[in-house]
N, C-alpha and C. Protein backbone atom coordinates (compact mmCIF):
# COMPACT_ATOMS: atom_id res chain seq x y z
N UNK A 1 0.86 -1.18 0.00
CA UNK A 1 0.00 0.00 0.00
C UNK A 1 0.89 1.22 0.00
N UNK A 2 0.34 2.05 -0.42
CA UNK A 2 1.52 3.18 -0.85
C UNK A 2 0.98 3.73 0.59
N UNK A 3 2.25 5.44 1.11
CA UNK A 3 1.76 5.95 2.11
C UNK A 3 1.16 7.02 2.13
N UNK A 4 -0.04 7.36 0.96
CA UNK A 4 -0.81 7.99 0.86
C UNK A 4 -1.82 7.43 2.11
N UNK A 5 -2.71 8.56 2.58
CA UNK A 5 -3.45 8.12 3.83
C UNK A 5 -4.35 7.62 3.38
N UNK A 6 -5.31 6.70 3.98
CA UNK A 6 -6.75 6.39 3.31
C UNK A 6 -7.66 6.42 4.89
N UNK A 7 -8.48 6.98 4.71
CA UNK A 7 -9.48 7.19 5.58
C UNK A 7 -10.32 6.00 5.97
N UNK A 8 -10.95 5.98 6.69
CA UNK A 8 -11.42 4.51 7.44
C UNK A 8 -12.60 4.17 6.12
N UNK A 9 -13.53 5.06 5.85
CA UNK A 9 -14.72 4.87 5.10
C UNK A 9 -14.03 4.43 3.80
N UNK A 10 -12.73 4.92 3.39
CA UNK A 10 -12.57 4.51 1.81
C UNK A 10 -11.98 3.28 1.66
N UNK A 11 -11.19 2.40 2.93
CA UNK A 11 -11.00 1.62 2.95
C UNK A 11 -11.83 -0.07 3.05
N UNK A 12 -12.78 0.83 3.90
CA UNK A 12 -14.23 -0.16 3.56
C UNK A 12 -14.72 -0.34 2.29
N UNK A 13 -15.02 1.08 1.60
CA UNK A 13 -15.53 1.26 0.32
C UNK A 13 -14.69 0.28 -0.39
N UNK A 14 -13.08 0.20 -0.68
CA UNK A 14 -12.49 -0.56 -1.32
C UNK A 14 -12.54 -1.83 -1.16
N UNK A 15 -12.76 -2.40 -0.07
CA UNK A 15 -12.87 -3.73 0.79
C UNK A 15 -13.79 -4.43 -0.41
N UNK A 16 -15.11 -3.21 0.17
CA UNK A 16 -16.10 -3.90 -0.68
C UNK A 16 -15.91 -4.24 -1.68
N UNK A 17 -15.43 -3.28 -2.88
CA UNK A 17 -15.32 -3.53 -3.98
C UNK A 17 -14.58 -4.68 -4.66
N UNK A 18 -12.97 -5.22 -3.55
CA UNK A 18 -12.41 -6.26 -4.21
C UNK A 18 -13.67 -7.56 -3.71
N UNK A 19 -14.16 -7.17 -2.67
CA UNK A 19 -14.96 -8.57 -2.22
C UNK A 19 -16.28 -8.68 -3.24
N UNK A 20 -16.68 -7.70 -3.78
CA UNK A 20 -17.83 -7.57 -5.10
C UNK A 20 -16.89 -8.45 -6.58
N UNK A 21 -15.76 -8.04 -6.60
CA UNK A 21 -14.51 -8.38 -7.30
C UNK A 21 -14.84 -10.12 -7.63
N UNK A 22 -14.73 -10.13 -6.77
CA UNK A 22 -13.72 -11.83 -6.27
C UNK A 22 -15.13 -12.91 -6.37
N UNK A 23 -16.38 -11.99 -5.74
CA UNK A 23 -17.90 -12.90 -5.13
C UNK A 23 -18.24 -13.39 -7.22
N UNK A 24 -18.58 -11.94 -7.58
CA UNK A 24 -18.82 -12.03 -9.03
C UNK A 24 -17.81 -12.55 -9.92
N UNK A 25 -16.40 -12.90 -10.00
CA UNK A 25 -15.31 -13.66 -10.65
C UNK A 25 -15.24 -13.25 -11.73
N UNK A 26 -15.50 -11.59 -11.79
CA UNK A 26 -14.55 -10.92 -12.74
C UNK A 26 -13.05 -11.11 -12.30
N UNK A 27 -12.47 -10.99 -11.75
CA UNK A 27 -10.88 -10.91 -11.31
C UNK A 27 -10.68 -12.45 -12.06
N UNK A 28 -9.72 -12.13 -13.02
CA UNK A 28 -8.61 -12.78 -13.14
C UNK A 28 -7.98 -13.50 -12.34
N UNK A 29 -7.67 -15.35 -12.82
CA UNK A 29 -6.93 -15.79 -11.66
C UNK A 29 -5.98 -14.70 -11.39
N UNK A 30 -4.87 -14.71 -12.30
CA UNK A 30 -3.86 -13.84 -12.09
C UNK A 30 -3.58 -12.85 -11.26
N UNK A 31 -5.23 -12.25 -10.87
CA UNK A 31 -4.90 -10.76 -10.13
C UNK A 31 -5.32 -11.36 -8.44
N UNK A 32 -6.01 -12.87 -8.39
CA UNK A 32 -6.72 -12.65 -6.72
C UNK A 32 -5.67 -12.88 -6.46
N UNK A 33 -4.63 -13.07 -6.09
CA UNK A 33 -3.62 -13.04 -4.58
C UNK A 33 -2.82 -11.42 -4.82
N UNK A 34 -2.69 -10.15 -5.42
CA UNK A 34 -3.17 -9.35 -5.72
C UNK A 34 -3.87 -8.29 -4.91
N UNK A 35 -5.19 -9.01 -4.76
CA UNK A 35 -6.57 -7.96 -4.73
C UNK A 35 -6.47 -8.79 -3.07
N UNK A 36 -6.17 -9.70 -2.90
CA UNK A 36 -6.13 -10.33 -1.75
C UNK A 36 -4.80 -9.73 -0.68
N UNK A 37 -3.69 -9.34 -1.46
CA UNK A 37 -2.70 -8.86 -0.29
C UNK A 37 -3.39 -6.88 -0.35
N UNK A 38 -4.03 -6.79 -0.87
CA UNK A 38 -4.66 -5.65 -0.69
C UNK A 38 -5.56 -5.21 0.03
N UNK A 39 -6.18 -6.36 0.14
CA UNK A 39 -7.49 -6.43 1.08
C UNK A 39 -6.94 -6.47 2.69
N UNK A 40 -6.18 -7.56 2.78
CA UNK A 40 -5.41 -7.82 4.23
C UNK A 40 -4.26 -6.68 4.56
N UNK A 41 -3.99 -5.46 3.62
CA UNK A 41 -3.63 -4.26 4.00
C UNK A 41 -4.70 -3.08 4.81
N UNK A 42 -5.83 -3.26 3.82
CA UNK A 42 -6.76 -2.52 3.96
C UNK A 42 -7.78 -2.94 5.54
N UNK A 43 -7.52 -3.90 5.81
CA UNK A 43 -8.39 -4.62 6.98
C UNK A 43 -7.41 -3.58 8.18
N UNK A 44 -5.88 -3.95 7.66
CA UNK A 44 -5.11 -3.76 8.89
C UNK A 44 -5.30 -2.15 9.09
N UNK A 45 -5.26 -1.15 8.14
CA UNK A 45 -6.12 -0.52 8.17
C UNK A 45 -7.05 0.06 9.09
N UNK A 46 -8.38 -0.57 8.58
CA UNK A 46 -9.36 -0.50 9.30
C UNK A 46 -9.13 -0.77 11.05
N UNK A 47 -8.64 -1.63 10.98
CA UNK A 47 -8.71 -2.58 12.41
C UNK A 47 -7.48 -1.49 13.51
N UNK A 48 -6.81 -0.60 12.77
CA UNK A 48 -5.69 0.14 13.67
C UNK A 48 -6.55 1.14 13.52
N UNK A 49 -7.69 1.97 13.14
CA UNK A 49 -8.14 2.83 13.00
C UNK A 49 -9.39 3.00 14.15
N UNK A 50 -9.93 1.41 14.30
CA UNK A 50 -10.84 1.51 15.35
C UNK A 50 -10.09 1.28 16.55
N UNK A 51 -8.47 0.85 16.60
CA UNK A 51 -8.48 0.61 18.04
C UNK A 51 -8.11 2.04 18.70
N UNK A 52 -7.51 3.21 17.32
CA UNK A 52 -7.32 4.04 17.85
C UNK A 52 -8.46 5.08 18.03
N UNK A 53 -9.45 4.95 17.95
CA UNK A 53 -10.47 5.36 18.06
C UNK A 53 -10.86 5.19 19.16
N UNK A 54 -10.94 4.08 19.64
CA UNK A 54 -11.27 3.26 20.89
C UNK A 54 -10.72 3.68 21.85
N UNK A 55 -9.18 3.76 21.88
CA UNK A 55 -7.98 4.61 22.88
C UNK A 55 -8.76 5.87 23.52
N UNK A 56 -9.19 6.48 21.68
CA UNK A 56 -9.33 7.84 22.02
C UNK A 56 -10.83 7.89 23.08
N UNK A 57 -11.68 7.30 22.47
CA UNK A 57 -12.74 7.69 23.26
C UNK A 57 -12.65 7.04 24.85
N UNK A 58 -12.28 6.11 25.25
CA UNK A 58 -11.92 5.45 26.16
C UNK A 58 -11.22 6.95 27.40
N UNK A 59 -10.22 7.53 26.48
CA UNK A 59 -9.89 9.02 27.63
C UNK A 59 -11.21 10.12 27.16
N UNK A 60 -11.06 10.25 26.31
CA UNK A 60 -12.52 11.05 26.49
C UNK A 60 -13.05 10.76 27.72
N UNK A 61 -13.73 9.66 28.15
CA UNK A 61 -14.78 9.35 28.81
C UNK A 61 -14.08 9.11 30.02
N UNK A 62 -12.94 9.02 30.06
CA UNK A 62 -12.04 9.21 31.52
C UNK A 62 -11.86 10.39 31.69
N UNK A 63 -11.62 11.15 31.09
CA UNK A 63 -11.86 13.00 31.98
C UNK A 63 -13.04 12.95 32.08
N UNK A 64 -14.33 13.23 31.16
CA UNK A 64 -15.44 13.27 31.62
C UNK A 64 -15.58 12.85 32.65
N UNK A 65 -15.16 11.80 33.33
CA UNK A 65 -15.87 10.89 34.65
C UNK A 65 -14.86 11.75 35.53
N UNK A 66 -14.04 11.98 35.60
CA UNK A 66 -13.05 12.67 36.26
C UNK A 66 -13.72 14.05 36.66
N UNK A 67 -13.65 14.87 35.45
CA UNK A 67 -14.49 15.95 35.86
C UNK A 67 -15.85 15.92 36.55
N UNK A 68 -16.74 15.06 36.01
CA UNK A 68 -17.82 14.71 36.79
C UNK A 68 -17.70 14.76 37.93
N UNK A 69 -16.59 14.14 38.81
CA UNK A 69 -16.34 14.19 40.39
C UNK A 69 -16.31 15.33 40.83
């Protein structure tokens, strides 16, 4: 994956598309392992995007409770 950024939503969007790809068997043998090390980029992706999300809101909601006191 190049290190252009990709945003959480476009990475889904793409997800979909190789998995629309692959379901319908337009893709070329040639290209699924390919569209497949792309996909397992794009997951990793996704999956570091929600945990940092998660981090984040997780302190969010620890000052809130903090301040609350």
């Amino acid at each position: 994956m190049s290190k252009k950024t990709i945003n959480y939503r476009q990475a889904i969007d793409e997800l979909n598309d190789i998995l629309s790809d692959l379901e319908s068997e337009r893709t070329d043998v040639d290209e699924v392992s390919a569209k497949v090390k792309k996909a397992v980029e794009l997951i990793k992706v996704c999956k570091d995007r929600i945990s940092k999300t998660e981090l984040e809101v997780r302190k969010i909601v620890k000052e809130f409770e903090k301040d609350d006191n």
